[in-house]
Each structure stands twice: as structure tokens, then as C-alpha cells.
N, C-alpha and C. Protein backbone atom coordinates (compact mmCIF):
# COMPACT_ATOMS: atom_id res chain seq x y z
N UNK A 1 87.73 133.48 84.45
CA UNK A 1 87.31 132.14 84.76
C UNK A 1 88.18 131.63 85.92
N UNK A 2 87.43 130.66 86.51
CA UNK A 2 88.65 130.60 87.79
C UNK A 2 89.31 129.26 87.35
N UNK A 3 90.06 128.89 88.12
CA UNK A 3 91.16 127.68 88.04
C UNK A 3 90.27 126.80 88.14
N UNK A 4 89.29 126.45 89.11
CA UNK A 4 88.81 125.23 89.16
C UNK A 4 87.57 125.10 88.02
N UNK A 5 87.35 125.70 87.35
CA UNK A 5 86.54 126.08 86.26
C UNK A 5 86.82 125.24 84.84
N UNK A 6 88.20 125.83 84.69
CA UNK A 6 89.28 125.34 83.98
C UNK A 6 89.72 124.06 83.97
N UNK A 7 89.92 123.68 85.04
CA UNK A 7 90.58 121.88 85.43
C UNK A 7 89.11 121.10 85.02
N UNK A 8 87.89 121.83 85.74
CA UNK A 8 86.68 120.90 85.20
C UNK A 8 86.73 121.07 83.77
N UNK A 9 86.92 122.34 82.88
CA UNK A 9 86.71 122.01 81.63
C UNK A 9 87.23 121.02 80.94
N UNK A 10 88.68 121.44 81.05
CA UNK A 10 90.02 120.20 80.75
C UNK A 10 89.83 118.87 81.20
N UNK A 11 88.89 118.31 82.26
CA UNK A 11 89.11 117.08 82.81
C UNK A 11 87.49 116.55 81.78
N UNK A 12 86.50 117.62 81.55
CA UNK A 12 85.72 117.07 80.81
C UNK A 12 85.99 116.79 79.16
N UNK A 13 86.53 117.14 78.47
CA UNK A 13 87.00 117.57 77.40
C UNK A 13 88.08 116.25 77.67
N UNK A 14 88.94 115.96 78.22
CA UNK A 14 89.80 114.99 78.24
C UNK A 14 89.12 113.64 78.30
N UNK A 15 88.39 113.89 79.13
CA UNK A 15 87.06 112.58 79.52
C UNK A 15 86.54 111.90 78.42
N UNK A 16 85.48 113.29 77.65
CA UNK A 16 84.83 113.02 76.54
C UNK A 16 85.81 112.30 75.42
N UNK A 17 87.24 112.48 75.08
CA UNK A 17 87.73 112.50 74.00
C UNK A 17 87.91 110.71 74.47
N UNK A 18 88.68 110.51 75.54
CA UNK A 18 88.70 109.39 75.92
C UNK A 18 87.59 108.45 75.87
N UNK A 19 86.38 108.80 76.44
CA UNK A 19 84.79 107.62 75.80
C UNK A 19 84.83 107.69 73.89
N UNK A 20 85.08 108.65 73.41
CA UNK A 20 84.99 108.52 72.05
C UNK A 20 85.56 107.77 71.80
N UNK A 21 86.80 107.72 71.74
CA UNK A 21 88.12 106.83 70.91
C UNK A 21 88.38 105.58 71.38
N UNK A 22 88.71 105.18 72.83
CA UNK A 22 88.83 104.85 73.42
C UNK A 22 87.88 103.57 74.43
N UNK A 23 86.58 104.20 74.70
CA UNK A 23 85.88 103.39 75.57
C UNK A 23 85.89 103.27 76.87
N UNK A 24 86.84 104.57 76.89
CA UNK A 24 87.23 104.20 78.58
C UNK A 24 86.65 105.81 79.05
N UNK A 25 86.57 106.16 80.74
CA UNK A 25 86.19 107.30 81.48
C UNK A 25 88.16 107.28 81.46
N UNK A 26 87.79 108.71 81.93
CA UNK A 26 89.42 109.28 82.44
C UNK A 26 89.71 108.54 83.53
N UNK A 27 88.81 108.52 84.81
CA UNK A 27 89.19 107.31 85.81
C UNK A 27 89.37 105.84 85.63
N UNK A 28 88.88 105.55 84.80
CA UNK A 28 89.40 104.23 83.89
C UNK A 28 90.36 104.07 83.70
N UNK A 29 91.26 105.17 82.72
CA UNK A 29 92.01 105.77 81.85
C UNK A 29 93.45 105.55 82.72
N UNK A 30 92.63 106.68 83.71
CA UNK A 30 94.35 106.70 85.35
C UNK A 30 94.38 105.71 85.93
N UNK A 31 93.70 104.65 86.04
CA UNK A 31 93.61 103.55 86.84
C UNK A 31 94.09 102.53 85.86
N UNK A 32 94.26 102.45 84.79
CA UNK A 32 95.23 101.04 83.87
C UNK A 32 96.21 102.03 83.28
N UNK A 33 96.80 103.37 83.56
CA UNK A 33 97.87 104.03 83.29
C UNK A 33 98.64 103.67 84.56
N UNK A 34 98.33 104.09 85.62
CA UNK A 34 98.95 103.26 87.02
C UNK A 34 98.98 102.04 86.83
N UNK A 35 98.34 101.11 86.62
CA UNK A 35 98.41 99.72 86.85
C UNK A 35 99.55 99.04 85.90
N UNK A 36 99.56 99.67 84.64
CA UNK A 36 100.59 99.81 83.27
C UNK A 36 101.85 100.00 83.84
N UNK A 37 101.82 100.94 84.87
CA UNK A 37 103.34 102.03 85.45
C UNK A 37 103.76 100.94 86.59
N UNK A 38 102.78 100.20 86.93
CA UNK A 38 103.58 99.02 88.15
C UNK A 38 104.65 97.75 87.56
N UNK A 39 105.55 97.55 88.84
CA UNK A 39 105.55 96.50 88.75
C UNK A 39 105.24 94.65 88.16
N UNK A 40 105.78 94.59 86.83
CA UNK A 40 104.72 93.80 86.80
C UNK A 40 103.45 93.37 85.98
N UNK A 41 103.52 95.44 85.78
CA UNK A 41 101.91 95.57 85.54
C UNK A 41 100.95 95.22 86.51
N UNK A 42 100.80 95.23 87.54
CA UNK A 42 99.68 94.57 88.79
C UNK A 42 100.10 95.70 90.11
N UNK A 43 98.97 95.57 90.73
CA UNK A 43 98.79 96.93 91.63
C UNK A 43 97.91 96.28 92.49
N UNK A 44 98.56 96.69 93.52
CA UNK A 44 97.04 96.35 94.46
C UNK A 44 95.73 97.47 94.54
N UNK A 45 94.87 97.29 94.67
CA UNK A 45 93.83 97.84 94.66
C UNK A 45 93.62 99.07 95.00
N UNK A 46 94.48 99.20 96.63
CA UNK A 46 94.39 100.25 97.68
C UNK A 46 95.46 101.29 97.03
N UNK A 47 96.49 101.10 96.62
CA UNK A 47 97.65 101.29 95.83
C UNK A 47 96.90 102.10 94.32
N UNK A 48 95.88 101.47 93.92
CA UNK A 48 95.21 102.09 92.67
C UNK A 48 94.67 103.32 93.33
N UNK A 49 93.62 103.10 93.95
CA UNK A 49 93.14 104.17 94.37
C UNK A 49 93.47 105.21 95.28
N UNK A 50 94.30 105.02 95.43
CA UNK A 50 95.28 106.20 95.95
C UNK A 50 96.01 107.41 95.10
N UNK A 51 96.19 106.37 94.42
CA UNK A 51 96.79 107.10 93.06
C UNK A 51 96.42 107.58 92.47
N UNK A 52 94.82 107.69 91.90
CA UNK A 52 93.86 107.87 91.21
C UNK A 52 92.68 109.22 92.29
N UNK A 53 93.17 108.76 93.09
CA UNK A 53 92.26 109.60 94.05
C UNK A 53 90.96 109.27 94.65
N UNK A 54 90.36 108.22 95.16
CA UNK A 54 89.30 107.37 94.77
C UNK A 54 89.37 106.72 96.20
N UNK A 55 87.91 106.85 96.26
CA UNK A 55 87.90 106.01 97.41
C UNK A 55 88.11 104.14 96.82
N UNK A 56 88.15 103.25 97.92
CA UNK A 56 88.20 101.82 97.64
C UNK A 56 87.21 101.43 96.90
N UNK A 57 85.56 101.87 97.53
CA UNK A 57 84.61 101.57 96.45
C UNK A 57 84.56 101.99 95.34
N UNK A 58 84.81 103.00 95.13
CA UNK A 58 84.51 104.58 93.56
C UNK A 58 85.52 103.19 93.09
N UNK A 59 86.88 102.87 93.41
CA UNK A 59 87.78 101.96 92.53
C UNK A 59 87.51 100.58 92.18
N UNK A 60 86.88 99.83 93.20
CA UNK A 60 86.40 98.94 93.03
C UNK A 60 85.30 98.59 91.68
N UNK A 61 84.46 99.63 91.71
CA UNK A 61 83.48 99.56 90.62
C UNK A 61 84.19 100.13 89.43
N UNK A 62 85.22 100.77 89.41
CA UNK A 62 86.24 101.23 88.12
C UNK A 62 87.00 99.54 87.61
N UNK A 63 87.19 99.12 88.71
CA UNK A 63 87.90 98.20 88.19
C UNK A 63 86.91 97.01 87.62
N UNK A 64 85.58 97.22 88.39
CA UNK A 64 84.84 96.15 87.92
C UNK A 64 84.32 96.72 86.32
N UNK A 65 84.71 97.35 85.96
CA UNK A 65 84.19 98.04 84.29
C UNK A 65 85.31 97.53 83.56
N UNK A 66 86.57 97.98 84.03
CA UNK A 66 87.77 97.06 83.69
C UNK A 66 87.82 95.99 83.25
N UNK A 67 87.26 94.76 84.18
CA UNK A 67 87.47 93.81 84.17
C UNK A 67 86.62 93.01 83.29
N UNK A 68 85.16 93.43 83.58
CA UNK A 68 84.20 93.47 82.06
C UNK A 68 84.74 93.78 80.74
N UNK A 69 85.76 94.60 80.74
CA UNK A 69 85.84 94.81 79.26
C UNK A 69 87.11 94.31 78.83
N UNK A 70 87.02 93.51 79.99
CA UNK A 70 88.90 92.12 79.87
C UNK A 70 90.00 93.09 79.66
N UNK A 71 89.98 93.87 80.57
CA UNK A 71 91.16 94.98 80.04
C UNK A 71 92.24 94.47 81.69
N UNK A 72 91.73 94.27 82.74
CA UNK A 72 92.54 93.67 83.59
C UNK A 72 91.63 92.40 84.27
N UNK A 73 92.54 91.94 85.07
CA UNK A 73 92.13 91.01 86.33
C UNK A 73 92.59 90.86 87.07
N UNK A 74 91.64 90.45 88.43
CA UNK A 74 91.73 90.48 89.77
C UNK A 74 92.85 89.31 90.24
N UNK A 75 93.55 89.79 90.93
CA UNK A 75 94.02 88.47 91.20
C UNK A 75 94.22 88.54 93.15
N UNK A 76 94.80 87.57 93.56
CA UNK A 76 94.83 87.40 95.41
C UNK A 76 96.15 87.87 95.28
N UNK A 77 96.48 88.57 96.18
CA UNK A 77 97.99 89.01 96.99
C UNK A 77 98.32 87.29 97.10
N UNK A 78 100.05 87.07 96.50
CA UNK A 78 100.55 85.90 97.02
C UNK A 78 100.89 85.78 98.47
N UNK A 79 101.03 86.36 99.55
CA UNK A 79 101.90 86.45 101.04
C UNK A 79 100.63 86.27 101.47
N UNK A 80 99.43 87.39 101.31
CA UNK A 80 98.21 87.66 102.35
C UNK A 80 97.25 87.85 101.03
N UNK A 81 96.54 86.67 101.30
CA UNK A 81 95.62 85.81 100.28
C UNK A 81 94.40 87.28 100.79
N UNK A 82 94.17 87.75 101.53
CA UNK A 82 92.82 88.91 101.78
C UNK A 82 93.08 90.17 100.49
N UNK A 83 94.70 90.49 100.17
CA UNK A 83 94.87 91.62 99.31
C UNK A 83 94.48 91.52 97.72
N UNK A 84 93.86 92.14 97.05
CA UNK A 84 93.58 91.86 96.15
C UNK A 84 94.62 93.35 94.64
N UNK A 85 94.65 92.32 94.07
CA UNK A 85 95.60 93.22 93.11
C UNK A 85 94.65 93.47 91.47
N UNK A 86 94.92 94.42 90.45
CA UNK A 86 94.81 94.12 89.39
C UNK A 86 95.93 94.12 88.64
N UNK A 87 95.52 92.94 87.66
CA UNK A 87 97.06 92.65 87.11
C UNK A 87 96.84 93.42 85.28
N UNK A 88 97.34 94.14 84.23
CA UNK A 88 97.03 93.95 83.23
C UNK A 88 96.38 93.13 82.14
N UNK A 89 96.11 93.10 81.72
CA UNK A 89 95.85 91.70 80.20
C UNK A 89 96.20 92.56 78.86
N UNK A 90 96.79 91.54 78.01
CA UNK A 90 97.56 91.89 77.01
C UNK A 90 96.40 93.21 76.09
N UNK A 91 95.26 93.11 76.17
CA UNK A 91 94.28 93.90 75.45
C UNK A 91 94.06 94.96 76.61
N UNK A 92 94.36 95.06 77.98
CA UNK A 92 94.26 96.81 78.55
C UNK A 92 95.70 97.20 78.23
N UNK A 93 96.92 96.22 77.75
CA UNK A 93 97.95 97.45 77.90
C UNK A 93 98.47 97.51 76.63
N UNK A 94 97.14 96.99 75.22
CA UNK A 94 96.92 97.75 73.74
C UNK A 94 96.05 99.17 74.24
N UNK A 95 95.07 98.96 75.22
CA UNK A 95 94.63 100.30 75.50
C UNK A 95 95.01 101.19 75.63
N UNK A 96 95.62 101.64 76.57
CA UNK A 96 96.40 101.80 77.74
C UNK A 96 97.61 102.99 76.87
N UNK A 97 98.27 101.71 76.27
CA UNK A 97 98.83 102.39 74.90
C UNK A 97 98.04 103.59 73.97
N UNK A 98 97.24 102.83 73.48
CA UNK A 98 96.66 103.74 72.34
C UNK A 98 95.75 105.18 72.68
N UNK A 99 95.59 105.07 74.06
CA UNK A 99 94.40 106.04 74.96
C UNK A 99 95.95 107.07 75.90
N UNK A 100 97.16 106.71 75.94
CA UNK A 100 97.81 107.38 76.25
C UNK A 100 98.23 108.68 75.41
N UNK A 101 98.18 107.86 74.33
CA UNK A 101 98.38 108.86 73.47
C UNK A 101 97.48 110.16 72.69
N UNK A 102 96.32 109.38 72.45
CA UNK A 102 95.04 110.66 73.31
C UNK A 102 95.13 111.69 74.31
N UNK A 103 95.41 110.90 75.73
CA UNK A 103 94.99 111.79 76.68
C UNK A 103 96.15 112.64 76.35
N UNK A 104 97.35 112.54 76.27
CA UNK A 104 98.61 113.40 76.16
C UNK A 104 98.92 114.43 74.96
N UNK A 105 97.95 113.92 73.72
CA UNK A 105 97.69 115.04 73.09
C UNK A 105 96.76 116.04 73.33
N UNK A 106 95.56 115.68 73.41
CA UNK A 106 94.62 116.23 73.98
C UNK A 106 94.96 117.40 75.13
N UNK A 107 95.78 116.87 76.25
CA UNK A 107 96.12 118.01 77.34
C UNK A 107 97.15 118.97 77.01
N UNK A 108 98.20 117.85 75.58
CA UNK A 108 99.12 119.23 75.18
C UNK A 108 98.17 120.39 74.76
N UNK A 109 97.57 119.95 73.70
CA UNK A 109 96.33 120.84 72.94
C UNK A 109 95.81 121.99 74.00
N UNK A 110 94.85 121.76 74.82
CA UNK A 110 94.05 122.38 75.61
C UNK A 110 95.13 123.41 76.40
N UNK A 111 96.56 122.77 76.91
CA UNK A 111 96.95 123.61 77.56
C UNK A 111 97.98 124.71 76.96
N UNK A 112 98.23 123.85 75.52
CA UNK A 112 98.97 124.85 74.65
C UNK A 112 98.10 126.11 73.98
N UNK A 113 96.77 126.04 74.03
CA UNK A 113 96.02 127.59 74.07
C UNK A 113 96.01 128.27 75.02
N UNK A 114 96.53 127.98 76.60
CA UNK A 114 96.75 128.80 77.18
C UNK A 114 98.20 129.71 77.35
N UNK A 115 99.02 129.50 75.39
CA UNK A 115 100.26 130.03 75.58
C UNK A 115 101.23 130.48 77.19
N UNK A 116 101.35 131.57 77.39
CA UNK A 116 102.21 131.56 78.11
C UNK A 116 102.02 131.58 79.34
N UNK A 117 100.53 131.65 79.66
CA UNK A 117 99.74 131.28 80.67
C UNK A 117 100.06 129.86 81.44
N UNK A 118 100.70 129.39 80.44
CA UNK A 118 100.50 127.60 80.38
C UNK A 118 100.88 127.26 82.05
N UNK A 119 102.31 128.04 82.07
CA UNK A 119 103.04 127.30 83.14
C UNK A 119 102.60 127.81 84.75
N UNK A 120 101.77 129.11 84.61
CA UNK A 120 101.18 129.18 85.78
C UNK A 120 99.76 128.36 86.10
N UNK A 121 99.07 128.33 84.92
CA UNK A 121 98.02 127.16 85.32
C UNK A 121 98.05 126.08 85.13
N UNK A 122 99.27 125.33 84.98
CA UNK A 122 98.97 124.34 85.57
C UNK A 122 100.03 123.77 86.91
N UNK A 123 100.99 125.09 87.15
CA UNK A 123 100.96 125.01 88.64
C UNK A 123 99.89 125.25 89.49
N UNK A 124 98.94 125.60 88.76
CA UNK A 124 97.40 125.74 90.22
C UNK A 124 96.63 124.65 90.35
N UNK A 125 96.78 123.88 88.49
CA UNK A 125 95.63 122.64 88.74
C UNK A 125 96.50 121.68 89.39
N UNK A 126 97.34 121.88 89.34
CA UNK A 126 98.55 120.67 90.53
C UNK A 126 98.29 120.81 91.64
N UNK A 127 98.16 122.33 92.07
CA UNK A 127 97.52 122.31 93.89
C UNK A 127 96.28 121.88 93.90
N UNK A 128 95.38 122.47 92.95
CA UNK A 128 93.88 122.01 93.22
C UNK A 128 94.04 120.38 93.34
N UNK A 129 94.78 119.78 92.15
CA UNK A 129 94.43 118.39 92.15
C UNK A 129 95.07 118.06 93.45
N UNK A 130 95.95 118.78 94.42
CA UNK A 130 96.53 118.01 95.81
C UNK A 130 95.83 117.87 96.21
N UNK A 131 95.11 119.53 96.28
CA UNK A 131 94.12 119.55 97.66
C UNK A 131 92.47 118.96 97.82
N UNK A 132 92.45 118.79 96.05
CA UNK A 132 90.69 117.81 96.31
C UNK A 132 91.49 116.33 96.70
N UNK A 133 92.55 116.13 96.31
CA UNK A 133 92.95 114.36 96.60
C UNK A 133 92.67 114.05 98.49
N UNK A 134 93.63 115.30 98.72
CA UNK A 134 94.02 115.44 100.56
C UNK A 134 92.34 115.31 100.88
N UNK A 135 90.99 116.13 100.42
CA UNK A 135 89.85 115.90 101.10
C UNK A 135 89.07 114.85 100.96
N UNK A 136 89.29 113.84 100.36
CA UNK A 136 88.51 112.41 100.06
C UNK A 136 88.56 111.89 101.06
């Protein structure tokens, strides 16, 4: 099976477990795990999706699912009123929480059947994940 075979399985399988329990997509998921990991809790937008890998729109409409499900909100950059940030709310970072701990079992799981395999694949899904980020 090849590597990128693999990362799709694992990223679907991680996905799925996350809509079950959770309610959230994995890009959901990385996008109020970053936003959680700021400052604050609040991120600017461009700053999200960077991180996440995502273009501005693909994030924009992530965040607008977000924000529907009152898990964050938008707020204006204080200096330059044009930047727009998302800030946490006390119910995405109960999520946030409880879906961390999912995704982190879940990937121990999946990658702990690849015993001793482990540590070379997922030095590859680390390049793959560079190099699909670098082509967006």
C-alpha cells in the first residue's frame, strides 16, 4: 500500500470517529485545536488557515460551521479593524477538549498497528503532509 494511501485511510478513519462523537470534520477539529493553542484562544483567520492548510475560503466556510454551532466567534482585529480573528467560546474549548482526546487516541491506535513500522511512517506522512500543504 503506498504512504499516501495510508494517510488517506488514517485521515478518514480519524475524520469519521470525530463526526461520530464529536460533531465536528477533522478540519473543524485542527482549526479550534489551533485556535485553543493561541494566544488568548483567538487567531486570526489567515493564521488559521495556514496552519490547517486551507485556503482563506475552504477556512472561512470551516469557520462559518464553527460559528453556527457557537463553538467560536468572529471578532475585528483591534489595531486594523479589516483583520478578522476567531476567538474561542467557553462550549468550543469543552469541545476542543473532549474531541482531543479522540483524535489522539484514535491516531495512537491506528498507528500503533503499524508496530515497528510506526516510526518510519509517520516520518513519510510528515513529508507528504509538507508537501500537499507547500502545493495549495
Amino acid at each position: 500500500m503506498r504512504i499516501v494511501q495510508v494517510h488517506d485511510r488514517i485521515t478518514r478513519r480519524v475524520d469519521s470517529a470525530l463526526h461520530r462523537h464529536h460533531d465536528l470534520s477533522l478540519t473543524g477539529f485542527e482549526a479550534l485545536r489551533r485556535i485553543a493553542e493561541s494566544p488568548g484562544e483567538r487567531a486570526s483567520m489567515g493564521d488559521v488557515a495556514e496552519a490547517v492548510g486551507l485556503s482563506r475560503p475552504g477556512m472561512t466556510s470551516t469557520i462559518d460551521r464553527l460559528v453556527a454551532q457557537g463553538l467560536v466567534v468572529r471578532e475585528r482585529g483591534e489595531g486594523d479593524r479589516r483583520l478578522l480573528h476567531a476567538r474561542l467560546t467557553p462550549a468550543g474549548r469543552q469541545r476542543v477538549e473532549a474531541a482531543t482526546a479522540t483524535h489522539d487516541a484514535m491516531v495512537t491506535h491506528l498507528l500503533g498497528l503499524l508496530g515497528d513500522d510506526a516510526g518510519v511512517v509517520t516520518d513519510a506522512l510528515a513529508r507528504v503532509s509538507v508537501a500537499t500543504r507547500d502545493h495549495r
